[in-house]
Protein backbone atom coordinates (compact mmCIF):
# COMPACT_ATOMS: atom_id res chain seq x y z
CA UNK A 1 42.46 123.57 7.59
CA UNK A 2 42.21 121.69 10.94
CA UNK A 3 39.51 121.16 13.46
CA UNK A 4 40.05 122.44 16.93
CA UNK A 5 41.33 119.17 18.48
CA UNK A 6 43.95 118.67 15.77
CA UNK A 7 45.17 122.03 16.54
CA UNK A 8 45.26 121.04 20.36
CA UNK A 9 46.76 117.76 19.50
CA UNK A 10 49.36 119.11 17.19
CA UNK A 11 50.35 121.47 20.39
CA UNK A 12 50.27 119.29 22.64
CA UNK A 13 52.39 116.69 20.46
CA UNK A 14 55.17 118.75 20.09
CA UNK A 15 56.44 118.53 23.37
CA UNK A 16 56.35 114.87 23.51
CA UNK A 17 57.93 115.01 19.87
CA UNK A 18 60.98 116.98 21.26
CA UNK A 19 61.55 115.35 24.23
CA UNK A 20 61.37 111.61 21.77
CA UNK A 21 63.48 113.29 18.90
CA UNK A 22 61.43 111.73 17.17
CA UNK A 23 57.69 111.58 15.91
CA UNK A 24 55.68 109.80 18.57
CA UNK A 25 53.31 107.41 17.25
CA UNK A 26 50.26 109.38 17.91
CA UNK A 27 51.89 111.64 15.09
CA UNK A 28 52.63 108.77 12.65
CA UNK A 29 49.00 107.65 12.73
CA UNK A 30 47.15 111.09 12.43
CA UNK A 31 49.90 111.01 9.48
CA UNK A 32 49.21 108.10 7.94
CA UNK A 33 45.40 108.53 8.22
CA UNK A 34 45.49 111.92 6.37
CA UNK A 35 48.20 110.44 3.89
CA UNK A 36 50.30 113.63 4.52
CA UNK A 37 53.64 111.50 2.96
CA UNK A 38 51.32 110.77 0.03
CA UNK A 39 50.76 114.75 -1.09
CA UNK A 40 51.78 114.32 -4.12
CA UNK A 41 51.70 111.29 -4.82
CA UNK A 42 48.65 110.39 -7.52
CA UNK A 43 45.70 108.71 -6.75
CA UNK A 44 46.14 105.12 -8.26
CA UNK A 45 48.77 104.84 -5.69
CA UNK A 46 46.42 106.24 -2.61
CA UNK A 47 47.73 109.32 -2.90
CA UNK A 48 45.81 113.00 -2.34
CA UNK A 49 47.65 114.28 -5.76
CA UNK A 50 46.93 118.13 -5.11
CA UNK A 51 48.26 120.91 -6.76
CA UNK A 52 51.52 122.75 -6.22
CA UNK A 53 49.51 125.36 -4.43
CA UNK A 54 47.10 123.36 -2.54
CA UNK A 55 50.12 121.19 -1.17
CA UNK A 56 52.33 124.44 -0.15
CA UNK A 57 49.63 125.48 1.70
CA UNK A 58 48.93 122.88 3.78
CA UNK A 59 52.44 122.47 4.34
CA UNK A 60 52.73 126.24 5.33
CA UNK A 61 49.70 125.77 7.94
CA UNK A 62 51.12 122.67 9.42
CA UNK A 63 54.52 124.89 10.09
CA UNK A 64 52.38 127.25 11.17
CA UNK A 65 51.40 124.80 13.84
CA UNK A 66 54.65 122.47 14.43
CA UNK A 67 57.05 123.48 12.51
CA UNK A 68 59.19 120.48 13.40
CA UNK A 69 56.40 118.38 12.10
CA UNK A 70 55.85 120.36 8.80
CA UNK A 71 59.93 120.26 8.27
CA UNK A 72 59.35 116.03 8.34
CA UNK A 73 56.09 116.36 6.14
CA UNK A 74 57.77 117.94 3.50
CA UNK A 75 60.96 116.06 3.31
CA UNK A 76 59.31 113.02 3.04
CA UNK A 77 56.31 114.27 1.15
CA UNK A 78 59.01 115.42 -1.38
CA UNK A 79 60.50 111.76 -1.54
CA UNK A 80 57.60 110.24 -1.50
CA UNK A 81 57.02 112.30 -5.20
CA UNK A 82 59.98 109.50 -6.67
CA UNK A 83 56.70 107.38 -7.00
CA UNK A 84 56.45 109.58 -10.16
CA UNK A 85 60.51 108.36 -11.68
CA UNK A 86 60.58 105.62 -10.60
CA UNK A 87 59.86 102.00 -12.67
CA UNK A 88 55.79 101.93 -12.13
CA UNK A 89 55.55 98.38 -11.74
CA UNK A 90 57.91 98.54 -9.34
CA UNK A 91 56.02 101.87 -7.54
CA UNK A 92 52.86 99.74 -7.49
CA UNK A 93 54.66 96.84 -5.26
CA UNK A 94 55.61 100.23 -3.06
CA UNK A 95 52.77 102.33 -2.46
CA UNK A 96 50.66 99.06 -1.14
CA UNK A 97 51.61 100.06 1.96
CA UNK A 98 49.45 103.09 3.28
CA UNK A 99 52.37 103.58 5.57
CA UNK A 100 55.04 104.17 2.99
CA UNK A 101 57.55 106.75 3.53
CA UNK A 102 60.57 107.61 1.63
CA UNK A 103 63.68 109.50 2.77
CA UNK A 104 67.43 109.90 2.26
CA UNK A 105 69.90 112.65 1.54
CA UNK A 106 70.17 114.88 -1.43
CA UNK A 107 74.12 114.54 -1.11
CA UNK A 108 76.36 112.61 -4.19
CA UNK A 109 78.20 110.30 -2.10
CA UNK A 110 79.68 106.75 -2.14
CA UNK A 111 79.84 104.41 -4.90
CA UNK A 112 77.67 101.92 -7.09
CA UNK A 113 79.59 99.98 -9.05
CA UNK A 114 77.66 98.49 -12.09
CA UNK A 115 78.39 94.76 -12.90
CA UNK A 116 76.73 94.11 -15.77
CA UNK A 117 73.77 92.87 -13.86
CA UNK A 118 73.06 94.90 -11.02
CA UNK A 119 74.85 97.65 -8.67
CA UNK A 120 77.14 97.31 -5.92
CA UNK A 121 76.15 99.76 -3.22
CA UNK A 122 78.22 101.53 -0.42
CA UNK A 123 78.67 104.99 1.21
CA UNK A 124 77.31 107.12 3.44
CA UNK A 125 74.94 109.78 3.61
CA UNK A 126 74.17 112.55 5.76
CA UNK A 127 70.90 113.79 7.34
CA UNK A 128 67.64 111.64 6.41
CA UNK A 129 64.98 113.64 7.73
CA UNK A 130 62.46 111.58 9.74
CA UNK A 131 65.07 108.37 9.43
CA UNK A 132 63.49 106.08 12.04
CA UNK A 133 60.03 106.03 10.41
CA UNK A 134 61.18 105.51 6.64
CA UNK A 135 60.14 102.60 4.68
CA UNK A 136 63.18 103.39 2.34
CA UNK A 137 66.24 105.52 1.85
CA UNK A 138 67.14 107.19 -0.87
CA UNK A 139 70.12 108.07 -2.26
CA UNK A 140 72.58 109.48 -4.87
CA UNK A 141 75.89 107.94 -6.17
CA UNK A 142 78.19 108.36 -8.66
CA UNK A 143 78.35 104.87 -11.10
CA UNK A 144 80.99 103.38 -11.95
CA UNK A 145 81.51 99.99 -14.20
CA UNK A 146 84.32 97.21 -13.06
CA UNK A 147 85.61 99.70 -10.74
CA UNK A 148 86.12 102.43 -13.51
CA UNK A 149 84.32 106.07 -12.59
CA UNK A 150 81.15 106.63 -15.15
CA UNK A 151 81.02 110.35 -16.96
CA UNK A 152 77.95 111.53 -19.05
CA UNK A 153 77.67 113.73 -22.10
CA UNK A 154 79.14 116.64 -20.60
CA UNK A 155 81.75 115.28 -19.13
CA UNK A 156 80.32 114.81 -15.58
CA UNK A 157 80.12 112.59 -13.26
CA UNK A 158 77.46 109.98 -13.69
CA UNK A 159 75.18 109.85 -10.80
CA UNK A 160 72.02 108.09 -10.26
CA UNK A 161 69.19 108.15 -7.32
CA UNK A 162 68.71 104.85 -5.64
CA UNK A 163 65.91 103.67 -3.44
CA UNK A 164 66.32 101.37 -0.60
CA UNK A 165 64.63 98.94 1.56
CA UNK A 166 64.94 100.07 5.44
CA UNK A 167 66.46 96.54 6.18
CA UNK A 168 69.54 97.00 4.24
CA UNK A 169 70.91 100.25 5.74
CA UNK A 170 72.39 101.40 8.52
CA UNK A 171 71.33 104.40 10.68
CA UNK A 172 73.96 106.22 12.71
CA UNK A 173 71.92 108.16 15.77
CA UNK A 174 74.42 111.73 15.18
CA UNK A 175 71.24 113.89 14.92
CA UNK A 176 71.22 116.28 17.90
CA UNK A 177 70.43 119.29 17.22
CA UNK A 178 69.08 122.73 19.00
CA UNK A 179 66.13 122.47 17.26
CA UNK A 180 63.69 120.13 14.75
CA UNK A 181 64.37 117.70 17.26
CA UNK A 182 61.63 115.48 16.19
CA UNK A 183 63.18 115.31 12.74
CA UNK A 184 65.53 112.73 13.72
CA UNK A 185 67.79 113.43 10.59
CA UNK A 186 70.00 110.74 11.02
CA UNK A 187 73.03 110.02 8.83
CA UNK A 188 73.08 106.12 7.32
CA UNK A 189 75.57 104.03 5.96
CA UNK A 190 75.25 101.10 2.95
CA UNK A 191 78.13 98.42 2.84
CA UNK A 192 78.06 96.65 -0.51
CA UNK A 193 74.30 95.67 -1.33
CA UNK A 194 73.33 94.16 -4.11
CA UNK A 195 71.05 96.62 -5.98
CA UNK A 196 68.64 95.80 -9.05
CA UNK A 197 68.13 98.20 -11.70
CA UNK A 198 64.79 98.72 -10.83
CA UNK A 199 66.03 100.16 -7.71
CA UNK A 200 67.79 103.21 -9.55
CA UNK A 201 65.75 106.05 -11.43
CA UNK A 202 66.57 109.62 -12.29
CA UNK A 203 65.18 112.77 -10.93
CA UNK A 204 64.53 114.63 -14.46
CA UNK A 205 61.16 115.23 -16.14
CA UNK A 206 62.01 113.75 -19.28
CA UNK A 207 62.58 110.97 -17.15
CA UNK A 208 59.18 110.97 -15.51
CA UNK A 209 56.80 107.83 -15.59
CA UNK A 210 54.13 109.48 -14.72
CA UNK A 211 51.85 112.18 -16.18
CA UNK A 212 50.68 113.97 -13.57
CA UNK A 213 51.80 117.51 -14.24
CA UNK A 214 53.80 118.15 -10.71
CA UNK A 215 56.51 115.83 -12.53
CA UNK A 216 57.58 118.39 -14.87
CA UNK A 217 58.27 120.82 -11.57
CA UNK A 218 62.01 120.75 -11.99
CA UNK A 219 62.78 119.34 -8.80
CA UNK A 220 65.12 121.85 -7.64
CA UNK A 221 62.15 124.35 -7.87
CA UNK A 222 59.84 121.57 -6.54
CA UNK A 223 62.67 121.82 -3.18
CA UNK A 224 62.82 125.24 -3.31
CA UNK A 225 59.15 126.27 -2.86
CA UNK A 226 58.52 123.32 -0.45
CA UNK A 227 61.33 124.46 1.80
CA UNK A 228 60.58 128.08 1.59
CA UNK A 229 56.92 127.34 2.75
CA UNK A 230 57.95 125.81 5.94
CA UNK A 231 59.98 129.32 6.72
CA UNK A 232 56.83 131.19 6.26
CA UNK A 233 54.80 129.15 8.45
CA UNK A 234 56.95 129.57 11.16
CA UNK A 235 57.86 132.80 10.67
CA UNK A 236 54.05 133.75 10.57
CA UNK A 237 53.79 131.62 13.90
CA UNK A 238 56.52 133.66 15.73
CA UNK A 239 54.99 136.86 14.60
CA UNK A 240 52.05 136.00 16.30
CA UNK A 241 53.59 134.81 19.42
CA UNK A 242 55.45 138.19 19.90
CA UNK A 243 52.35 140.00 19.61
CA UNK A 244 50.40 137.75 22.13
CA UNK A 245 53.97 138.50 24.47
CA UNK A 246 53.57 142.46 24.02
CA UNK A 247 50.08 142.30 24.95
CA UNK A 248 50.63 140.71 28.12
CA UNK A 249 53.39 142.73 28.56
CA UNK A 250 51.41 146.33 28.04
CA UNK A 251 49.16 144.75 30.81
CA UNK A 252 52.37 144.97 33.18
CA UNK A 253 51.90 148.41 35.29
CA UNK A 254 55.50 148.71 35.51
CA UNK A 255 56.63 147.63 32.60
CA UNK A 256 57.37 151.23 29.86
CA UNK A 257 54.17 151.64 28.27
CA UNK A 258 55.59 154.27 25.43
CA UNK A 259 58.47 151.20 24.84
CA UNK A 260 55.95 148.47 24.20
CA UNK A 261 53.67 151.19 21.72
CA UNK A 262 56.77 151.67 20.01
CA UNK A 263 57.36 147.82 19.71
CA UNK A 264 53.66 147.43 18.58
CA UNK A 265 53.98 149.62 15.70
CA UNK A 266 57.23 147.87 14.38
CA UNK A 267 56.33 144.93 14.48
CA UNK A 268 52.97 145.54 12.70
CA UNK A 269 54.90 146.98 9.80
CA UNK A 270 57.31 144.06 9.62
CA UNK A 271 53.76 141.53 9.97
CA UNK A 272 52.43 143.75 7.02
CA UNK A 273 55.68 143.78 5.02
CA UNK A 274 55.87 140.01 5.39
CA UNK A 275 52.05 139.60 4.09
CA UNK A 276 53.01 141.63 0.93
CA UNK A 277 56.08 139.15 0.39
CA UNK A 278 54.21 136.21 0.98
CA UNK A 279 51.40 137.28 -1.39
CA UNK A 280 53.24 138.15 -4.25
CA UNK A 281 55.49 135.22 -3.74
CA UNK A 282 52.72 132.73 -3.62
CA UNK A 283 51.40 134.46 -6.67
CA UNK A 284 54.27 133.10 -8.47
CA UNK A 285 53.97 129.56 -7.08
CA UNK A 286 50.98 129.92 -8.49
CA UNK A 287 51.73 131.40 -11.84
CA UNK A 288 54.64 128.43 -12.13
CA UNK A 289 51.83 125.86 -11.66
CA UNK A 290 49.23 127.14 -13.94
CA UNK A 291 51.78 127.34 -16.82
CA UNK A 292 52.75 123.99 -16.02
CA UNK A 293 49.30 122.41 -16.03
CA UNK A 294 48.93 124.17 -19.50
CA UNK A 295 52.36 122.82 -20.90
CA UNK A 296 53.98 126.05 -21.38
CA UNK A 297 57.02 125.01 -20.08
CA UNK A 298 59.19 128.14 -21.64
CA UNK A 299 57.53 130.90 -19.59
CA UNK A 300 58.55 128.79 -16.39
CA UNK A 301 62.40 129.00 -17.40
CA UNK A 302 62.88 132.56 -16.06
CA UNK A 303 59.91 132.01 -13.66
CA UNK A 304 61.82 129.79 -11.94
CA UNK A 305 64.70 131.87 -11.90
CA UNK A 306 63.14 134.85 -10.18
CA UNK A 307 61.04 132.03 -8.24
CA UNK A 308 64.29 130.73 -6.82
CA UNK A 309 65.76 134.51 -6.27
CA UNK A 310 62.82 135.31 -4.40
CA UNK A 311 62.50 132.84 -1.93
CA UNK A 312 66.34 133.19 -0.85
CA UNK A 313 65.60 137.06 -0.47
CA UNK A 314 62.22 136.17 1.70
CA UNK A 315 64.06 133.93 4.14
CA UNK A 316 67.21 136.48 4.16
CA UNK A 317 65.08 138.78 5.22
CA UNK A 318 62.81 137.00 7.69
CA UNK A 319 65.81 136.13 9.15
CA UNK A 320 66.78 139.27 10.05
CA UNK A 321 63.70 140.77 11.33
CA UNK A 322 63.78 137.18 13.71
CA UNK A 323 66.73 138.46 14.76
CA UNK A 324 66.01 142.01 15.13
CA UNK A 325 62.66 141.19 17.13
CA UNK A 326 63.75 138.36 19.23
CA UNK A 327 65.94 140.15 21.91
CA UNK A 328 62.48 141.06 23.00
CA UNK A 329 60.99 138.06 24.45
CA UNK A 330 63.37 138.55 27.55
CA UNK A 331 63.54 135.94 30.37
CA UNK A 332 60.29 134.48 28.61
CA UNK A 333 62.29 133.66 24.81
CA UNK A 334 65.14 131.38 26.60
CA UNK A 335 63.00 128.77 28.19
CA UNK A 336 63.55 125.84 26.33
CA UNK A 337 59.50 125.14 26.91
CA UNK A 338 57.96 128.08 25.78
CA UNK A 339 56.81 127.68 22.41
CA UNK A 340 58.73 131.70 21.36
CA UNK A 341 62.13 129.74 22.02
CA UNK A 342 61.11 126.07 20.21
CA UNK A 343 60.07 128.56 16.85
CA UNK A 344 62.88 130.51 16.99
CA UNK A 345 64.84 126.96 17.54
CA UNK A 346 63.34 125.60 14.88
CA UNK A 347 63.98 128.54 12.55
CA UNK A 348 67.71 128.55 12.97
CA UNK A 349 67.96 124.95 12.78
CA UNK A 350 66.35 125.42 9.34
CA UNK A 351 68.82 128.17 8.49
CA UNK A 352 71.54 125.85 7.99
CA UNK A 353 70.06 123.73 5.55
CA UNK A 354 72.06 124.64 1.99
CA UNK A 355 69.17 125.16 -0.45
CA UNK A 356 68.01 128.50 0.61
CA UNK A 357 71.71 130.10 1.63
CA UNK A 358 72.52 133.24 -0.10
């Protein structure tokens, strides 16, 4: 998927990534150029439209790489698919710019108070992956009208998604975390802006204003398999890195040859357990897509169900063989350089996020 001196540069931007928190430029461009924002986004609009599966691969290999990197990628990739629910006309204006990139939180938080002609925005909102590159935020807030709280059919609370020129929000540096560094999930704040309809949309497939099939991915799902992808990559990547460790370790005179055997064969079973997991699960991924291609929506309902079991029970379980396996880097697995510690960083860091919890 990449030539050798992508693979160098992607190793040897991740340092420099880190030690920014932030993307370096270097990053941004080799981004831009390969439209990795644009994924998903369909080709009128210069985007690479792939496939559900085509996408989570690539987004599994660059994890595989940088996982700090892919973790960006995908959060923004995944806003960048609003282009698809959103007014076109106004998408059109948008996705001019090669350099587009949407981002925001997935939280329900302030307030947008409906006039009669347009909204009137405040709040804030926590962690907008990749924050000081974005083009636009986006957002979700619960309506109201004259002041008065909004409620839909079913008695909830209105809410509507909102996208948002960079100039008109605030960012609020509070992103420092252990690792995804380079993330530079920022929180950001809105103090009563003006907001045209056109701004709003809503984040349903009957919704959609597009027809590109990965619009009727409910997004949920959509989240779900993009996030789970990114745990995979870099779970693959630390696998690897502990065997390259043993090696050199078995090399050691004096270090207990019969130990490192015994770590050798355990850790091949877990790498061939985790193969078998990741196969079947991306067989479902891909199931999920073909039967959306083909408009047979009904046999994705419990798909997605089992879809959305399976990945929590995946990253449950990676978790615990990361655990189980990473008391053995020694000395080597606590330097904040070596590449063992900034995947295993990375990895917890991406624990916390609330999608995949049990």
């Amino acid at each position: 998927m990449f030539t050798l001196q992508e693979i160098e540069n992607l190793k040897n931007w991740q340092s420099l990534a880190i030690a920014n928190k932030s993307l370096t430029q270097e990053q941004l461009s080799w981004l831009y150029t390969h439209k990795w924002f644009n994924l998903w986004v369909p080709i009128p609009y210069n985007g690479l439209e792939l496939s559900l599966v085509d996408g989570l691969n690539r987004l599994e290999e660059l994890a595989y790489r940088d996982g700090g990197l892919a973790w960006t990628v995908t959060l923004c990739s995944g806003a960048n698919m609003f282009v698809g629910f959103i007014n076109q006309e106004f998408a059109t204006k948008l996705w001019e710019n090669p350099q587009i990139c949407l981002g925001g939180s997935g939280q329900i938080a302030g307030k947008a108070d409906w006039n009669g002609e347009s909204y009137i925005l405040s709040g804030f909102w926590k962690y907008a992956t990749g924050s000081p590159h974005l083009t636009h935020f986006t957002l979700n807030a619960p309506i109201y009208h004259a002041g008065i709280p909004q409620w839909n059919a079913e008695g909830e609370a209105l809410v509507r998604s909102f996208v948002i020129p960079r100039e008109h929000v605030l960012l609020h540096y509070d992103w420092n975390s252990m690792g995804l560094e380079c993330t530079a999930s920022h929180s950001f704040s809105i103090d009563r802006l003006d907001v045209d309809e056109k701004n709003t949309f809503q984040l349903v497939a009957e919704a959609k204003t597009n027809a590109s099939p990965i619009f009727d991915i409910p997004f949920i799902s959509f989240a779900e398999m993009t996030l789970t992808v990114n745990y995979l990559g870099m779970y693959r990547r630390f696998l690897d890195l502990m065997e390259k460790y043993l090696f050199e370790k078995s090399k050691v005179n004096s270090i207990n040859q019969d130990l490192i055997k015994k770590r050798f064969s355990v850790l091949d079973q877990k790498q061939v357990k985790f193969l078998s997991d990741k196969t079947q699960l991306m067989d479902l991924f891909m199931q999920a897509w073909n039967n959306t291609v083909s408009a047979q929506f009904d046999l994705n309902i419990i798909l997605y169900q089992r879809i959305s079991a399976d990945c929590r029970k995946i990253v449950s379980l990676l978790y615990e063989d990361l655990n189980e396996l990473f008391p053995w880097t020694g000395i080597r697995g606590i330097q904040m350089d070596e590449e063992l510690n900034i995947v295993y960083r990375n990895l917890l860091t991406a624990r916390q996020h609330a999608l995949l919890q049990d």
